[in-house]
Protein backbone atom coordinates (compact mmCIF):
# COMPACT_ATOMS: atom_id res chain seq x y z
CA UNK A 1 -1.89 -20.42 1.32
CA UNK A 2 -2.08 -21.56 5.10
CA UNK A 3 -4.64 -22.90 7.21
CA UNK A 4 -7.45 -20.37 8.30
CA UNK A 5 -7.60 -19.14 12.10
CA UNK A 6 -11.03 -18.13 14.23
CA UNK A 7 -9.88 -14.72 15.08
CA UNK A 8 -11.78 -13.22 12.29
CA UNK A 9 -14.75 -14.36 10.01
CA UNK A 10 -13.98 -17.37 7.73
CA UNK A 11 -15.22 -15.40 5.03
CA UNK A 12 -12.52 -12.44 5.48
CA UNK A 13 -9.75 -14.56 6.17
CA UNK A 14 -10.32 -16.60 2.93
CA UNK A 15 -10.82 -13.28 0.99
CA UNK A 16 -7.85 -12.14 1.84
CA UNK A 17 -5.99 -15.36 1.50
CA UNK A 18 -7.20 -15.55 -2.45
CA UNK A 19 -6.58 -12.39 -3.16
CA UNK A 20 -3.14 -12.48 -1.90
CA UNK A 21 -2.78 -15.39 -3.98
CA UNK A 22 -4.14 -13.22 -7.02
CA UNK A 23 -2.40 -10.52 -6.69
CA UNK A 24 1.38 -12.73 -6.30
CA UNK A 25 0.38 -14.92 -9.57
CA UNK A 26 0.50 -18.28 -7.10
CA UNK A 27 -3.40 -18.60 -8.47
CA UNK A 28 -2.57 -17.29 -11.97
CA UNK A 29 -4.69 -15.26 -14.82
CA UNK A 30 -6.84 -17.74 -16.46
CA UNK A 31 -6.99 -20.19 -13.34
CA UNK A 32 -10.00 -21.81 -12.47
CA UNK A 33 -11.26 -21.71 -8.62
CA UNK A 34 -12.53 -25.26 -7.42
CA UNK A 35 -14.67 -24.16 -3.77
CA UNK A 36 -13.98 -27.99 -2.61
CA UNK A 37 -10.04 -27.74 -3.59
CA UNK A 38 -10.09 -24.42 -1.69
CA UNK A 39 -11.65 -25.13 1.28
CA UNK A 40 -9.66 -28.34 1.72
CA UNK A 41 -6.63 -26.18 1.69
CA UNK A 42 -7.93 -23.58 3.65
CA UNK A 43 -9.27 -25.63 6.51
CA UNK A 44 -12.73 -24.44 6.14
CA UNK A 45 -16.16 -25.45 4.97
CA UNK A 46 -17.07 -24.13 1.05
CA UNK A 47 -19.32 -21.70 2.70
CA UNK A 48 -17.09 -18.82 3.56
CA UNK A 49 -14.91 -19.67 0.37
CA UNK A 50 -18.27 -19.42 -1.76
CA UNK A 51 -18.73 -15.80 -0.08
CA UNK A 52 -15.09 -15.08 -0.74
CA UNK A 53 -15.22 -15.69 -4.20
CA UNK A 54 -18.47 -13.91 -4.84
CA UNK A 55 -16.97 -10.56 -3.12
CA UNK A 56 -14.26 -10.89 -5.30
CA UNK A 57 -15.82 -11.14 -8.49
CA UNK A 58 -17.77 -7.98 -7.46
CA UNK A 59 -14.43 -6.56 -7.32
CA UNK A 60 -13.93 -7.66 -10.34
CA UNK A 61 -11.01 -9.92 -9.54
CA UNK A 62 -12.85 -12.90 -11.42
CA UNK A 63 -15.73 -14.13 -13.22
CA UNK A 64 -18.31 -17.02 -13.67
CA UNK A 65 -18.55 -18.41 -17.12
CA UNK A 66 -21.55 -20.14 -17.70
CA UNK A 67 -20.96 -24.29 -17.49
CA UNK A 68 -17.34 -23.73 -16.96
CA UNK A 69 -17.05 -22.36 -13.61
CA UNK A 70 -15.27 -19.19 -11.71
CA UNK A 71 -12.31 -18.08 -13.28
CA UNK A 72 -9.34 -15.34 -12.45
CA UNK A 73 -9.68 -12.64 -14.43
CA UNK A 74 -7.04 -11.80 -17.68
CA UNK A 75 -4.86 -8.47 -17.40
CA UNK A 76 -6.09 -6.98 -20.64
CA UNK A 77 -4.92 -3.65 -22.36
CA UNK A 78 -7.86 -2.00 -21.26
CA UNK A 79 -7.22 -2.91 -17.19
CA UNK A 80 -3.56 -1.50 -17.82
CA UNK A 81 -4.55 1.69 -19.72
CA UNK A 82 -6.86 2.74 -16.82
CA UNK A 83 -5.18 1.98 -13.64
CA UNK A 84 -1.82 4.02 -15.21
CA UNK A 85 -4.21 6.64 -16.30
CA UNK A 86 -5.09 6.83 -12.60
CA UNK A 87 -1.41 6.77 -11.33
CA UNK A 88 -0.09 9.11 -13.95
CA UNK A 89 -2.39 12.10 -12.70
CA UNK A 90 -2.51 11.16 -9.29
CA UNK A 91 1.19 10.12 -8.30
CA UNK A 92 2.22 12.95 -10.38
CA UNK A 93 0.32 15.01 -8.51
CA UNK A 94 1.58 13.51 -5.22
CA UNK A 95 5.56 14.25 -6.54
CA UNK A 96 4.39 17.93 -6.94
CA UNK A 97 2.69 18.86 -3.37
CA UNK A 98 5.26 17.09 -1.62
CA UNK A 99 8.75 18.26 -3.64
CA UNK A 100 8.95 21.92 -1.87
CA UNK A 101 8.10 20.19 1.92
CA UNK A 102 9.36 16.96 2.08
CA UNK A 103 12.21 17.11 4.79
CA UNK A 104 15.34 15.11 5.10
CA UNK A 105 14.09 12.43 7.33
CA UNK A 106 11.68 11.87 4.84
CA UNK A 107 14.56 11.31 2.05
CA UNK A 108 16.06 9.59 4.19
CA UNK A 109 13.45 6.98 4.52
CA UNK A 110 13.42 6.79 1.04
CA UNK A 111 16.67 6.29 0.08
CA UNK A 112 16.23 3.11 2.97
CA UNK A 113 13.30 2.07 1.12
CA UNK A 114 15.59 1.91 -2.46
CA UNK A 115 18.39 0.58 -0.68
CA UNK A 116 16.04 -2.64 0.29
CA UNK A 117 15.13 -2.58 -3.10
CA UNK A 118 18.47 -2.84 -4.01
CA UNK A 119 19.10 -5.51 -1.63
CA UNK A 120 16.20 -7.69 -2.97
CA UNK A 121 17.03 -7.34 -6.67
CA UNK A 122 18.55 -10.72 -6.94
CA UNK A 123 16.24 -12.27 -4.69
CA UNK A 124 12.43 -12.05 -4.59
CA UNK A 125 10.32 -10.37 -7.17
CA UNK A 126 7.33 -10.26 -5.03
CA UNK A 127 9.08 -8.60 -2.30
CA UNK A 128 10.69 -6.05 -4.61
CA UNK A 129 7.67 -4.80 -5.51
CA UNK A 130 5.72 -5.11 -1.89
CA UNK A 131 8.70 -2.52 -1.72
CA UNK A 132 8.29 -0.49 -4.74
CA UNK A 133 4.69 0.04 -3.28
CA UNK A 134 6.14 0.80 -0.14
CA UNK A 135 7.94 3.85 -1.52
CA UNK A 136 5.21 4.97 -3.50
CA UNK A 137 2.90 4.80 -0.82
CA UNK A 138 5.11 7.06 1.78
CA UNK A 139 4.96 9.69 -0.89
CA UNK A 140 1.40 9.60 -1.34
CA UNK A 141 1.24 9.56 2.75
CA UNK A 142 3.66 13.05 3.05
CA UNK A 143 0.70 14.60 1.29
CA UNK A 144 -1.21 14.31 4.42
CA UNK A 145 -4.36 14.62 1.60
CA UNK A 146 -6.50 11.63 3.73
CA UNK A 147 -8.59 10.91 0.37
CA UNK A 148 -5.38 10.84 -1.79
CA UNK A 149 -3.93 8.02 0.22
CA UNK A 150 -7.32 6.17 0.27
CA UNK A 151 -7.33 6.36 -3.19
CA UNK A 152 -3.61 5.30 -3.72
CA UNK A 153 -4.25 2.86 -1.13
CA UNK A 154 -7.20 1.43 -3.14
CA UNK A 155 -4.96 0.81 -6.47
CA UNK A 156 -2.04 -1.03 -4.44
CA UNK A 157 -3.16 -4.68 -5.10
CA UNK A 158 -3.52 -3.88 -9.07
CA UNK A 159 0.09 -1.99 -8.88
CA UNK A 160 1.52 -5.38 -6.95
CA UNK A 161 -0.31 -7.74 -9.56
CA UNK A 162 1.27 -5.31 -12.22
CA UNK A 163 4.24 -4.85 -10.73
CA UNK A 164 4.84 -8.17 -10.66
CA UNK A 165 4.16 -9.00 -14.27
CA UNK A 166 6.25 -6.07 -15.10
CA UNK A 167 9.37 -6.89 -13.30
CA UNK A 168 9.67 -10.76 -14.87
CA UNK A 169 13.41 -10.01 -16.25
CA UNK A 170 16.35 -8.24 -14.33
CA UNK A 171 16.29 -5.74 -17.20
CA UNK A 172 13.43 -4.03 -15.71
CA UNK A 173 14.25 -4.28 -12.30
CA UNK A 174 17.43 -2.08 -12.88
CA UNK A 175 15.16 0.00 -14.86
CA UNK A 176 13.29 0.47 -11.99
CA UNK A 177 16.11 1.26 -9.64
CA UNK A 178 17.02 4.01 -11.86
CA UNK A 179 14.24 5.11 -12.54
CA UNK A 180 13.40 5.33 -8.43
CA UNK A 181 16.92 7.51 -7.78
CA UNK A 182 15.61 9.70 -10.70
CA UNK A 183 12.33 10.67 -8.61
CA UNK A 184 14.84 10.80 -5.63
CA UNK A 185 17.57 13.06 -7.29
CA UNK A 186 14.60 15.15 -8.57
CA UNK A 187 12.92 15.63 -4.70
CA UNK A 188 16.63 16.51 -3.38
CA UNK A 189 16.36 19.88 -6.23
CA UNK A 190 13.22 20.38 -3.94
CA UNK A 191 11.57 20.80 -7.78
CA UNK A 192 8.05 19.96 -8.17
CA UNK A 193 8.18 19.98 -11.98
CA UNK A 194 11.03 17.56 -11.67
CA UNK A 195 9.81 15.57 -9.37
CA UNK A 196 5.81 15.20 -11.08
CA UNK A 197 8.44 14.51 -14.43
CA UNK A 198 10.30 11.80 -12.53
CA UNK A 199 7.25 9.96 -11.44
CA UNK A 200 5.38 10.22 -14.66
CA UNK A 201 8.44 9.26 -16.65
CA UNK A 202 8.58 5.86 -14.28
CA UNK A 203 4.72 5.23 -14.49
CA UNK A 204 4.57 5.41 -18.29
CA UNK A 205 8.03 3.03 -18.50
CA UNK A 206 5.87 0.63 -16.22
CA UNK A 207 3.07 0.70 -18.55
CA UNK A 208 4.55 0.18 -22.01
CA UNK A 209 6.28 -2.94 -19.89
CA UNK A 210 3.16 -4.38 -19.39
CA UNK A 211 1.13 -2.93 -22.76
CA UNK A 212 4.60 -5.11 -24.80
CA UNK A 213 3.76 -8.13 -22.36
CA UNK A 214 0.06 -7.78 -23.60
CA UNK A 215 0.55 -7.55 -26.91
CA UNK A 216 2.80 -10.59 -26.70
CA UNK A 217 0.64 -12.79 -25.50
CA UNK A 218 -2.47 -11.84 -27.92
């Protein structure tokens, strides 16, 4: 994390900052969150990081335990069964609106968006997936549904946190890649059926990922 600037409140800045951290793994699952080690860091006084950590545990992001302290939430079964619920119906959705219009620009962008991908395979997990959001998000945005993208929008920093966990071997990152030219060899038939197939076929491979990591660690 780096030092905190004036432009904006304290408060938002160190939001931001932890969640960030969250939603990478650099404050882990399980973590505790010490306001004095925090603001130290941050260059800040414990008030805005006490306001910080209160807006995310109404996000649900952590919790207090009583006599223990503020800790980061776990990624239980339950957390992964309901945010792919969400994506399943939703980005499946998004595959079949935009199949019969998307144009060739818009394949072309992502086909640079995989390439990236590609690119980054070898290199850095977390920006991998900052651009395996990136291409899920420009689908959701050729819907041009405004409450759609808010919603997809929304979901982004549990797909990164996710994402992350799910891509911890190269296995699953050339999964992925696959997986990606599937849902773009699907929009090229101009298909929606193939397309809402390709989507939910890579959604539900994320999931079981992350439902195996679960059960592992239980």
């Amino acid at each position: 994390m780096k030092k905190i600037g004036k432009f904006v409140s304290y408060t938002d800045q160190v939001y931001r900052e932890l969640k960030s951290a969250i939603v990478s793994g650099d404050i882990q699952q399980g973590e505790f969150l010490q306001e004095r080690s925090i603001a130290e860091q941050l260059g800040v006084s414990r008030t805005p990081v006490r306001e910080a950590i209160k807006r995310l545990e109404f996000e649900d992001w952590v919790e207090t335990l009583p006599w223990k302290g503020v800790v980061v939430k776990d990624i239980d079964r339950q957390d992964i069964i309901e945010v792919f619920q969400c994506r399943y119906a939703n980005e499946g959705f998004v595959g079949e609106l935009v199949a019969s219009t998307i144009t060739d620009e818009n394949m072309a962008e992502l086909k640079k968006i995989k390439s990236t991908m590609e690119e980054l395979a070898d290199e850095s997990r977390q920006e991998f997936i900052n651009e395996d959001r990136k291409f899920h998000m420009h689908l959701a945005q050729l819907t041009n549904n405004s409450l759609l993208i808010h919603f997809l929008d929304r979901l982004s920093d549990q797909m990164l946190r996710f994402g992350i966990l799910a891509v911890k071997d190269k296995v699953r990152i050339k999964e992925t890649l696959e997986e990606h030219q599937a849902i773009i060899d699907a929009l090229e038939t101009r298909s929606p059926e193939k397309t809402k197939e390709a989507i939910q076929r890579h959604i539900d491979n994320s999931q079981d990922v992350l439902l195996h990591q679960t059960k592992e660690r239980e």
